[in-house]
N, C-alpha and C. Protein backbone atom coordinates (compact mmCIF):
# COMPACT_ATOMS: atom_id res chain seq x y z
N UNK A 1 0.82 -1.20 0.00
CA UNK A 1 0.00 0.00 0.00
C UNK A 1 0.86 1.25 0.00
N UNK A 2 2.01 1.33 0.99
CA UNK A 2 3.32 2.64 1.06
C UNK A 2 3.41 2.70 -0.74
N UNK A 3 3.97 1.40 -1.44
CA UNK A 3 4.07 1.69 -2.34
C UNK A 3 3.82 2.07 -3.40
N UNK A 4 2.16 2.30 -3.59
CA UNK A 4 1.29 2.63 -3.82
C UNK A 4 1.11 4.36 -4.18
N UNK A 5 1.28 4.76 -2.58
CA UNK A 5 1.26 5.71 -2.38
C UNK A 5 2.05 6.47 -2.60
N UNK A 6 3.37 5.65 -3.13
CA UNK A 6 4.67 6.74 -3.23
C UNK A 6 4.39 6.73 -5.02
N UNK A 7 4.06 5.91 -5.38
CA UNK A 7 3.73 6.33 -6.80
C UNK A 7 2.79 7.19 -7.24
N UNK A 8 1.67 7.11 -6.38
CA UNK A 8 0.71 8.16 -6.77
C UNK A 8 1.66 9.37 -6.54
N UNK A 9 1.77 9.70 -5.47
CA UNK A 9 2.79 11.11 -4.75
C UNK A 9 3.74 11.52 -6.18
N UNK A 10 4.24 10.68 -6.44
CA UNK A 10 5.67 10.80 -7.72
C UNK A 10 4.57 11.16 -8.71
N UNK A 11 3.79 10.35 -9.22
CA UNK A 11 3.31 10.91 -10.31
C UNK A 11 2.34 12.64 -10.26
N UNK A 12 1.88 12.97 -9.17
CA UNK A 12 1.05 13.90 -8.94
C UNK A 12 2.39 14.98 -9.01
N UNK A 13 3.58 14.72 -8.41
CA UNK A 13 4.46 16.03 -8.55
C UNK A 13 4.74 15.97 -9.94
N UNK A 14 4.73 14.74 -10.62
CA UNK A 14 5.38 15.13 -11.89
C UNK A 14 3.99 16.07 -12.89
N UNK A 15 3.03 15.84 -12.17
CA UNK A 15 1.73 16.72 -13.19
C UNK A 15 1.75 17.50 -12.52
N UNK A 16 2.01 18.35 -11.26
CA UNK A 16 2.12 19.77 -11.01
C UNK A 16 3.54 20.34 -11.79
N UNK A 17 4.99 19.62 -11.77
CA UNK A 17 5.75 20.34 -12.76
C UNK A 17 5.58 20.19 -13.93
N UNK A 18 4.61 19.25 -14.86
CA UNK A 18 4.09 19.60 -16.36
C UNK A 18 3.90 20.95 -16.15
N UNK A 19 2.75 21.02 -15.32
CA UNK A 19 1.71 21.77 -15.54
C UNK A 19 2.16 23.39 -15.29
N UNK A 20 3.14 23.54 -14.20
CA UNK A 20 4.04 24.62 -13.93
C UNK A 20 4.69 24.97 -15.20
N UNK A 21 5.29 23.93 -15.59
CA UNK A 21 6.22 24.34 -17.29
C UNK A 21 5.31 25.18 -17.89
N UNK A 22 3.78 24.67 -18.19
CA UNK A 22 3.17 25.09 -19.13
C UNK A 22 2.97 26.48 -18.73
N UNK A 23 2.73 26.82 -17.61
CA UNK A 23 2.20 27.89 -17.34
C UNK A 23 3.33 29.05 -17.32
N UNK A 24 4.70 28.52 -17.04
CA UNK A 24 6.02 29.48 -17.25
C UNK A 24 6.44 29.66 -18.36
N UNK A 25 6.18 28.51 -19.37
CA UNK A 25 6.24 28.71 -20.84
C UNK A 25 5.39 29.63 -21.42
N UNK A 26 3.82 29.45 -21.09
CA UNK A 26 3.10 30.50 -21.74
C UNK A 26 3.20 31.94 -21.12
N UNK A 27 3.61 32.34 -20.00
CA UNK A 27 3.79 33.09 -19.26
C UNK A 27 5.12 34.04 -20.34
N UNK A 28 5.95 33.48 -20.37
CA UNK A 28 7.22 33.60 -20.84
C UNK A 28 6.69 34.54 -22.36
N UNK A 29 6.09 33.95 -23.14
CA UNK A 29 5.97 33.83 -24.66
C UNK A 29 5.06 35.50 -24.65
N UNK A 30 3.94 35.67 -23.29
CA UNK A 30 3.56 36.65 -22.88
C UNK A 30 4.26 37.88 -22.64
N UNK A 31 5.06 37.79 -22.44
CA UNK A 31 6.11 38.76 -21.41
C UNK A 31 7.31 39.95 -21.95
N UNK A 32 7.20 40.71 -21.12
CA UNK A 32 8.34 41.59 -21.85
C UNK A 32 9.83 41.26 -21.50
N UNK A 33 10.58 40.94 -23.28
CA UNK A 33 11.55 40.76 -22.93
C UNK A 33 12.76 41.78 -22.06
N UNK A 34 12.67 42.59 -21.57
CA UNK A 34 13.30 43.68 -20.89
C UNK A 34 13.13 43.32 -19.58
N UNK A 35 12.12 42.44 -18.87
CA UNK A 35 11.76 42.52 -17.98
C UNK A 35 12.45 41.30 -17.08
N UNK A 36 13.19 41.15 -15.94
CA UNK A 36 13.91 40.37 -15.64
C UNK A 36 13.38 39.84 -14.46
N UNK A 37 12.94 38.94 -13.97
CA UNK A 37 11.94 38.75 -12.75
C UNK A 37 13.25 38.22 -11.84
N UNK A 38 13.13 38.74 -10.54
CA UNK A 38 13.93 38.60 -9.26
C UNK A 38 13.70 37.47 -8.36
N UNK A 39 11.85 37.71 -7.95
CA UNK A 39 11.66 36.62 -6.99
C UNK A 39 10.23 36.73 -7.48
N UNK A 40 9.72 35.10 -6.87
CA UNK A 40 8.39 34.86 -7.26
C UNK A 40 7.77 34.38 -6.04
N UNK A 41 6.67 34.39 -5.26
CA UNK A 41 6.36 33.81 -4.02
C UNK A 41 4.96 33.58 -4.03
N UNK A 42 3.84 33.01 -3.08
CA UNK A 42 3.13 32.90 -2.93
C UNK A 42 2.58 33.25 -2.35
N UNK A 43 1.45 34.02 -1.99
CA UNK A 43 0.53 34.78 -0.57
C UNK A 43 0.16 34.13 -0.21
N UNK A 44 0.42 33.54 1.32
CA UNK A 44 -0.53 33.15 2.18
C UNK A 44 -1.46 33.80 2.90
N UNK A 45 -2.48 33.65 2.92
CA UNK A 45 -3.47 34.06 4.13
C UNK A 45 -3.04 33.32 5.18
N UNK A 46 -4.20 33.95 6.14
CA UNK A 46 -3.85 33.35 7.55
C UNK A 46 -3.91 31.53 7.80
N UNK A 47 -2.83 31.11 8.47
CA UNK A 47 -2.85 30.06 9.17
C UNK A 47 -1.94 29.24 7.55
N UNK A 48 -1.28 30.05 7.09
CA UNK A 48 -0.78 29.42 5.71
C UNK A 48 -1.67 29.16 4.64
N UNK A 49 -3.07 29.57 4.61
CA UNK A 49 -3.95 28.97 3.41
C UNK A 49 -3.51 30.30 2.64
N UNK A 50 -4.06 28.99 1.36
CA UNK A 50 -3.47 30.26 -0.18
C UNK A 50 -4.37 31.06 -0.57
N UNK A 51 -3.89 32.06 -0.93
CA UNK A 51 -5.09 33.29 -1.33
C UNK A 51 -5.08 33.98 -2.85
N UNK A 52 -4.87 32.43 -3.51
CA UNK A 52 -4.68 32.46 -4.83
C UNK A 52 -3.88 33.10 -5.65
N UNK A 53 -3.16 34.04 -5.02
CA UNK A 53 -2.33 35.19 -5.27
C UNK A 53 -1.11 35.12 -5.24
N UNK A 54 0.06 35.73 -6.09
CA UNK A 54 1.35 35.75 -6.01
C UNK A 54 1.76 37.07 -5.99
N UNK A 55 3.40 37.56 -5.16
CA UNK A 55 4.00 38.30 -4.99
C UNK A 55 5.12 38.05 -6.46
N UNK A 56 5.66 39.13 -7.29
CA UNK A 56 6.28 39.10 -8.03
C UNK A 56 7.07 40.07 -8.14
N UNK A 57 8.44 40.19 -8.08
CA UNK A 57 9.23 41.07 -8.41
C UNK A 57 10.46 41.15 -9.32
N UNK A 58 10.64 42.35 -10.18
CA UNK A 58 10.99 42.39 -11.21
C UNK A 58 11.82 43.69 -11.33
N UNK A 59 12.81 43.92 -12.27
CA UNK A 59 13.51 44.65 -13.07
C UNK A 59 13.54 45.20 -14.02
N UNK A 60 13.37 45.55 -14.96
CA UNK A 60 13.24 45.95 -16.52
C UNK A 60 13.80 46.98 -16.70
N UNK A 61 14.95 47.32 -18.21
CA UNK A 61 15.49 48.20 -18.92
C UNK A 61 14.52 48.29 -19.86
N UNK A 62 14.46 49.51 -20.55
CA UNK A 62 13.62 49.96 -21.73
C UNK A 62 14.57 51.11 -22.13
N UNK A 63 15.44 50.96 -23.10
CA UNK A 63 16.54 51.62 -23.75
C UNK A 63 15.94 52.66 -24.71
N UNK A 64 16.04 53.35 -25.49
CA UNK A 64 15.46 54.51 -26.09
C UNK A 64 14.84 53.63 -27.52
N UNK A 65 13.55 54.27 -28.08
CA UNK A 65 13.28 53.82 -28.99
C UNK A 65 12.37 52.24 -28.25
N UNK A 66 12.70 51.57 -27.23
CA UNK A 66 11.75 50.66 -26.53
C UNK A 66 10.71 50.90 -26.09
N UNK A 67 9.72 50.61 -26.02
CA UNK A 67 8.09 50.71 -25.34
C UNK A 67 7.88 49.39 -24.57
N UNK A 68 6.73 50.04 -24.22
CA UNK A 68 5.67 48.94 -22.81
C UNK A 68 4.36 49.34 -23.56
N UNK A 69 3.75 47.69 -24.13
CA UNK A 69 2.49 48.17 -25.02
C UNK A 69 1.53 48.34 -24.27
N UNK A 70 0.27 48.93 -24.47
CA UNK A 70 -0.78 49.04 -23.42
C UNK A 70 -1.32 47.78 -23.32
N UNK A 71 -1.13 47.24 -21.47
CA UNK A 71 -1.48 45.97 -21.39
C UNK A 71 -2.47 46.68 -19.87
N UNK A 72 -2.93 45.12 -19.01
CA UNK A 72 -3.21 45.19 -17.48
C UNK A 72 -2.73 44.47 -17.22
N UNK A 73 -3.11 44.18 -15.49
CA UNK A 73 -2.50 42.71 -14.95
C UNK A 73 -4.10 42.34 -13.90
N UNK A 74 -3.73 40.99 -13.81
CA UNK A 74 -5.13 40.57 -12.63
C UNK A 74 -4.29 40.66 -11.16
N UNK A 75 -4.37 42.06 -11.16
CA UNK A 75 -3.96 42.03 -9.40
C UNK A 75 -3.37 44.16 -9.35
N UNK A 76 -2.59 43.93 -8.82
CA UNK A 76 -2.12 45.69 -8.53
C UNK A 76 -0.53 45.40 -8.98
N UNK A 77 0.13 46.45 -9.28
CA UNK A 77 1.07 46.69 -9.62
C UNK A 77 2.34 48.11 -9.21
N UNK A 78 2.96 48.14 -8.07
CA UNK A 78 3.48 49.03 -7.79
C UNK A 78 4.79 49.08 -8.45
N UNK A 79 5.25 50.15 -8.79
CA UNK A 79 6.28 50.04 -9.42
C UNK A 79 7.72 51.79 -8.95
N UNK A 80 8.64 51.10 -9.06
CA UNK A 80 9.60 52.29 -8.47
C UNK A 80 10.38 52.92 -9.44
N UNK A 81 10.47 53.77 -10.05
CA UNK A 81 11.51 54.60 -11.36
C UNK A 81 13.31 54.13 -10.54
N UNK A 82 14.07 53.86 -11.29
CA UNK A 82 15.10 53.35 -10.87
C UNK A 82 16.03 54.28 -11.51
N UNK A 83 16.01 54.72 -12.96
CA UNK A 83 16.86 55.61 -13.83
C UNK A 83 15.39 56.39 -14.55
N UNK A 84 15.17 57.38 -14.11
CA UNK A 84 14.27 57.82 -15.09
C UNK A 84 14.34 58.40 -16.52
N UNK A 85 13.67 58.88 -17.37
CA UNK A 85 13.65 58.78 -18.80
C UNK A 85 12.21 59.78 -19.22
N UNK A 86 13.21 60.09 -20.32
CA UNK A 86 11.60 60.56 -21.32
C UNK A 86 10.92 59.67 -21.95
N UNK A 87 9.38 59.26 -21.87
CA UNK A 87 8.40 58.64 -22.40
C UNK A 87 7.30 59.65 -23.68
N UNK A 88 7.10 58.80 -24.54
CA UNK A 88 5.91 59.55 -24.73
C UNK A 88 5.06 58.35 -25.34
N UNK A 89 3.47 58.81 -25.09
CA UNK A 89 2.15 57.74 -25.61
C UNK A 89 2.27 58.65 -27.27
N UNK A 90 1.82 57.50 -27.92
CA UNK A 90 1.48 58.43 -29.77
C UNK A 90 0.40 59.34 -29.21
N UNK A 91 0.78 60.69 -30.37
CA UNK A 91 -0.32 61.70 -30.27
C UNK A 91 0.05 62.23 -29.29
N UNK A 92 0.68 61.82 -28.14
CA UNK A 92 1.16 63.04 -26.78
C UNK A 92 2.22 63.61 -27.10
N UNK A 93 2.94 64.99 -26.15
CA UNK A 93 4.09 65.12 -26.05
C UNK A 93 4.78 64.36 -25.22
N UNK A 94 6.24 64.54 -25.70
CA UNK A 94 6.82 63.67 -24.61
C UNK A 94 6.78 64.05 -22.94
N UNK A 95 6.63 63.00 -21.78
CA UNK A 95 6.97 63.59 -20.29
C UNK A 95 7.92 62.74 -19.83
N UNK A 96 8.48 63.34 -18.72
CA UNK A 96 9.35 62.61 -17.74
C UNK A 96 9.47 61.57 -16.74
N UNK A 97 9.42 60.39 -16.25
CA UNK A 97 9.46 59.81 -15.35
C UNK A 97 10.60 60.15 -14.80
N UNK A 98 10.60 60.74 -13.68
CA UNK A 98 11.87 61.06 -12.74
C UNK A 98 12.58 59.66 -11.67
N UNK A 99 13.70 60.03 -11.81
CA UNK A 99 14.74 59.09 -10.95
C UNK A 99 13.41 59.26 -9.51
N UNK A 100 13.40 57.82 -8.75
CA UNK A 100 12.82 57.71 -7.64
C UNK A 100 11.35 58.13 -7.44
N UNK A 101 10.85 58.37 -8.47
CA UNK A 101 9.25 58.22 -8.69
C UNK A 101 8.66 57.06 -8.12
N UNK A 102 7.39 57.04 -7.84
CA UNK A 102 6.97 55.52 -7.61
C UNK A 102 5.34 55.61 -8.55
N UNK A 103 5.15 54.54 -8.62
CA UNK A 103 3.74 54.58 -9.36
C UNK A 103 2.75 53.17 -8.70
N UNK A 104 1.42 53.36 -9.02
CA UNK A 104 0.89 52.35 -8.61
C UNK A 104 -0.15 52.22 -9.67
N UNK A 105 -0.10 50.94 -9.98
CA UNK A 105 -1.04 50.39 -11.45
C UNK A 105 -2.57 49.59 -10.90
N UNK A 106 -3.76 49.99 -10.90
CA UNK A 106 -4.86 49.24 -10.24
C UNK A 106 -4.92 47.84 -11.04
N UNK A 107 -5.50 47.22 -10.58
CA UNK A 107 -6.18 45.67 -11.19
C UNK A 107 -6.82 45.93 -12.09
N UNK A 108 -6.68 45.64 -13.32
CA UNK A 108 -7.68 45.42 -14.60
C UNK A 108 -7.56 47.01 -15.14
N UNK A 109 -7.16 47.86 -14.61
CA UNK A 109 -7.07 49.25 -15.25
C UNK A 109 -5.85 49.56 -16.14
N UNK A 110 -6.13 49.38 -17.58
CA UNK A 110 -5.15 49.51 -18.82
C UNK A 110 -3.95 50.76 -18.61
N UNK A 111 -2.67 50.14 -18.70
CA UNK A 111 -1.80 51.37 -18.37
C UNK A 111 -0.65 51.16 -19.43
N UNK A 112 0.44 51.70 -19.82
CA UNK A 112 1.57 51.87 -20.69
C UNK A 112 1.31 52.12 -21.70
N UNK A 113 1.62 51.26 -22.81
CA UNK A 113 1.42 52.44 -24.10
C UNK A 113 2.19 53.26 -24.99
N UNK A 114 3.54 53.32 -24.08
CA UNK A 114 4.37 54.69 -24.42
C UNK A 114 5.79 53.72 -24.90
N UNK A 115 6.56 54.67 -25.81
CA UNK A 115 7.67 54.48 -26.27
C UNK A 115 8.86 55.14 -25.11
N UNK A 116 9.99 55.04 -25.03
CA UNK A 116 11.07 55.96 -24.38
C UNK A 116 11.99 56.19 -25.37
N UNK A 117 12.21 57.92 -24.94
CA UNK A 117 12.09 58.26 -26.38
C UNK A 117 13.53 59.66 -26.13
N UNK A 118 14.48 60.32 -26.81
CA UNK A 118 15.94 60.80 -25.90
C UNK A 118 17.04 59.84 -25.85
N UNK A 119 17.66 60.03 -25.13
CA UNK A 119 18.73 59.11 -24.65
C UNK A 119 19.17 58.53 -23.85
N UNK A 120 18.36 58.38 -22.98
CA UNK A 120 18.24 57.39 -21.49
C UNK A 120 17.35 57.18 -21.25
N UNK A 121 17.89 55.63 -20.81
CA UNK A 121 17.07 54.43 -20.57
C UNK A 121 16.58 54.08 -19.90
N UNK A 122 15.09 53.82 -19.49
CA UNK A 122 14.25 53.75 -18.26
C UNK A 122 14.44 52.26 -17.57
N UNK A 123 14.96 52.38 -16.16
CA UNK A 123 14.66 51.50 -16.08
C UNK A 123 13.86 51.89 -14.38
N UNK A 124 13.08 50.39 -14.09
CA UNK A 124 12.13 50.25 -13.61
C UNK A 124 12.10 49.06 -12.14
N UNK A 125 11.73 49.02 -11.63
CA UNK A 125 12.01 47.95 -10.22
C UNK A 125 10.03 47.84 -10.27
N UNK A 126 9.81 46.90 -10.22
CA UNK A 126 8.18 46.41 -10.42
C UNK A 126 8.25 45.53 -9.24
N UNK A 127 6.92 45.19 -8.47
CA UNK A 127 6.52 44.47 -7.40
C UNK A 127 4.81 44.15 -7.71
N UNK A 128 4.26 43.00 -8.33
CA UNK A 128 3.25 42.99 -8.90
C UNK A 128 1.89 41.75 -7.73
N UNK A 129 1.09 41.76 -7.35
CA UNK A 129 0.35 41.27 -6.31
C UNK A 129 -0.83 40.90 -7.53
N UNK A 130 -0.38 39.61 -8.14
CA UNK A 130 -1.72 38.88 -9.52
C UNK A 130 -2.39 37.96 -9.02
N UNK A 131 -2.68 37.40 -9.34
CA UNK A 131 -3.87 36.19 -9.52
C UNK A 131 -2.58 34.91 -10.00
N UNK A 132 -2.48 33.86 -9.25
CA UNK A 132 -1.36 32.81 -9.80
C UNK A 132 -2.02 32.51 -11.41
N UNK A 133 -1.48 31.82 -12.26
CA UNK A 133 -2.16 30.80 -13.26
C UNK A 133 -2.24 32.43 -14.05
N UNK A 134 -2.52 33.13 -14.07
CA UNK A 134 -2.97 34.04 -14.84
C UNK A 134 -1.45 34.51 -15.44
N UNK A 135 -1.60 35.12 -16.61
CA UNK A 135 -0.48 35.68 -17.23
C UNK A 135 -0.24 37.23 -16.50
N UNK A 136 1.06 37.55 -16.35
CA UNK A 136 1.55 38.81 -15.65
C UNK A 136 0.86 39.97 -16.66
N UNK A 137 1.13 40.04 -17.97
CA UNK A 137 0.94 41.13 -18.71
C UNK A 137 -0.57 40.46 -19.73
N UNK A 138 -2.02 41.45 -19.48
CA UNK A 138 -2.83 41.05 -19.88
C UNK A 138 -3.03 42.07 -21.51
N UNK A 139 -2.68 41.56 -22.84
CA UNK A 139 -2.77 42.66 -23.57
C UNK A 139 -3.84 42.91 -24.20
N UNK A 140 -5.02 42.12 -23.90
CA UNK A 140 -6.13 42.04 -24.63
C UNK A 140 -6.88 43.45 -24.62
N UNK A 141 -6.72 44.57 -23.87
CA UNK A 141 -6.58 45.72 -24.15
C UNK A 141 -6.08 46.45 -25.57
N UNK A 142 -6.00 46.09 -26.25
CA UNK A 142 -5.28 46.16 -27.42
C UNK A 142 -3.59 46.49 -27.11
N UNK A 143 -3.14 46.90 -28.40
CA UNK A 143 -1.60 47.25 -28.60
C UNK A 143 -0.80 48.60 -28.57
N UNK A 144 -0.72 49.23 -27.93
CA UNK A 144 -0.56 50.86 -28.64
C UNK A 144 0.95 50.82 -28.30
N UNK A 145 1.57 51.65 -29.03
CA UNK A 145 3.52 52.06 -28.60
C UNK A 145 4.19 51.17 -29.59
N UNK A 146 5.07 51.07 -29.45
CA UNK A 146 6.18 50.28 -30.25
C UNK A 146 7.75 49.53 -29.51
N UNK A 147 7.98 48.52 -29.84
CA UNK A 147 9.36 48.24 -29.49
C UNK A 147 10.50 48.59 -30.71
């Protein structure tokens, strides 16, 4: 019967790491390549139960002439200016994100859009609170900006 059980056990981890691949693969294929993820974790609620949710943190360069297309995410998105830069959305003038800015992105509310645009390169320190299973960058918002 142990033995039994150690096979079920073996086989059930091996279909949670399929199933992880799939979801880091499609995740991946989603994603901005600029964007360098640091650490990935899980939220617990109280007493350790899961609250479906992941902590994500990240890096990203966006060099001149790079954009962030208008996407969302399923969760909030705080984010810290690390090197700031001139941006601009099409049809705007260009503005500034300043060194040590911080920003905060709501759940499901469409944000980026913009090219960086001059000669220095934005980069960015992101800390994102999603929905696990779900893709980080939702673009079904349509496409606007350019890489």
């Amino acid at each position: 019967m142990a033995r039994l059980n150690i096979r079920q056990a073996l086989m059930a981890t091996c279909l949670v790491a399929i199933g992880s691949g799939g979801t880091l693969l499609a995740q991946a294929l989603n994603d901005s390549p600029q964007r360098q993820e640091k650490q990935r974790v899980e939220l617990l609620g109280p007493n350790g139960i899961s609250t479906g949710m992941e902590v994500i943190s990240s890096v990203a360069e966006y060099k001149p002439g790079e954009g962030i297309d208008l996407h969302l995410h399923h969760g909030i998105e705080a984010l810290y200016v690390v090197q700031g830069a001139q941006i601009q959305v099409p049809g705007k003038e260009p503005l500034s994100l300043t060194t040590g800015a911080s920003l905060m992105n709501l759940r499901m509310v469409p944000h980026g859009g913009f090219k960086v645009v001059g000669d220095t390169s934005l980069t960015l320190f992101t800390v994102h609170i999603v929905e696990k299973n779900q893709p980080l960058y939702d673009k079904s918002v349509g496409v606007v900006g350019s890489k």
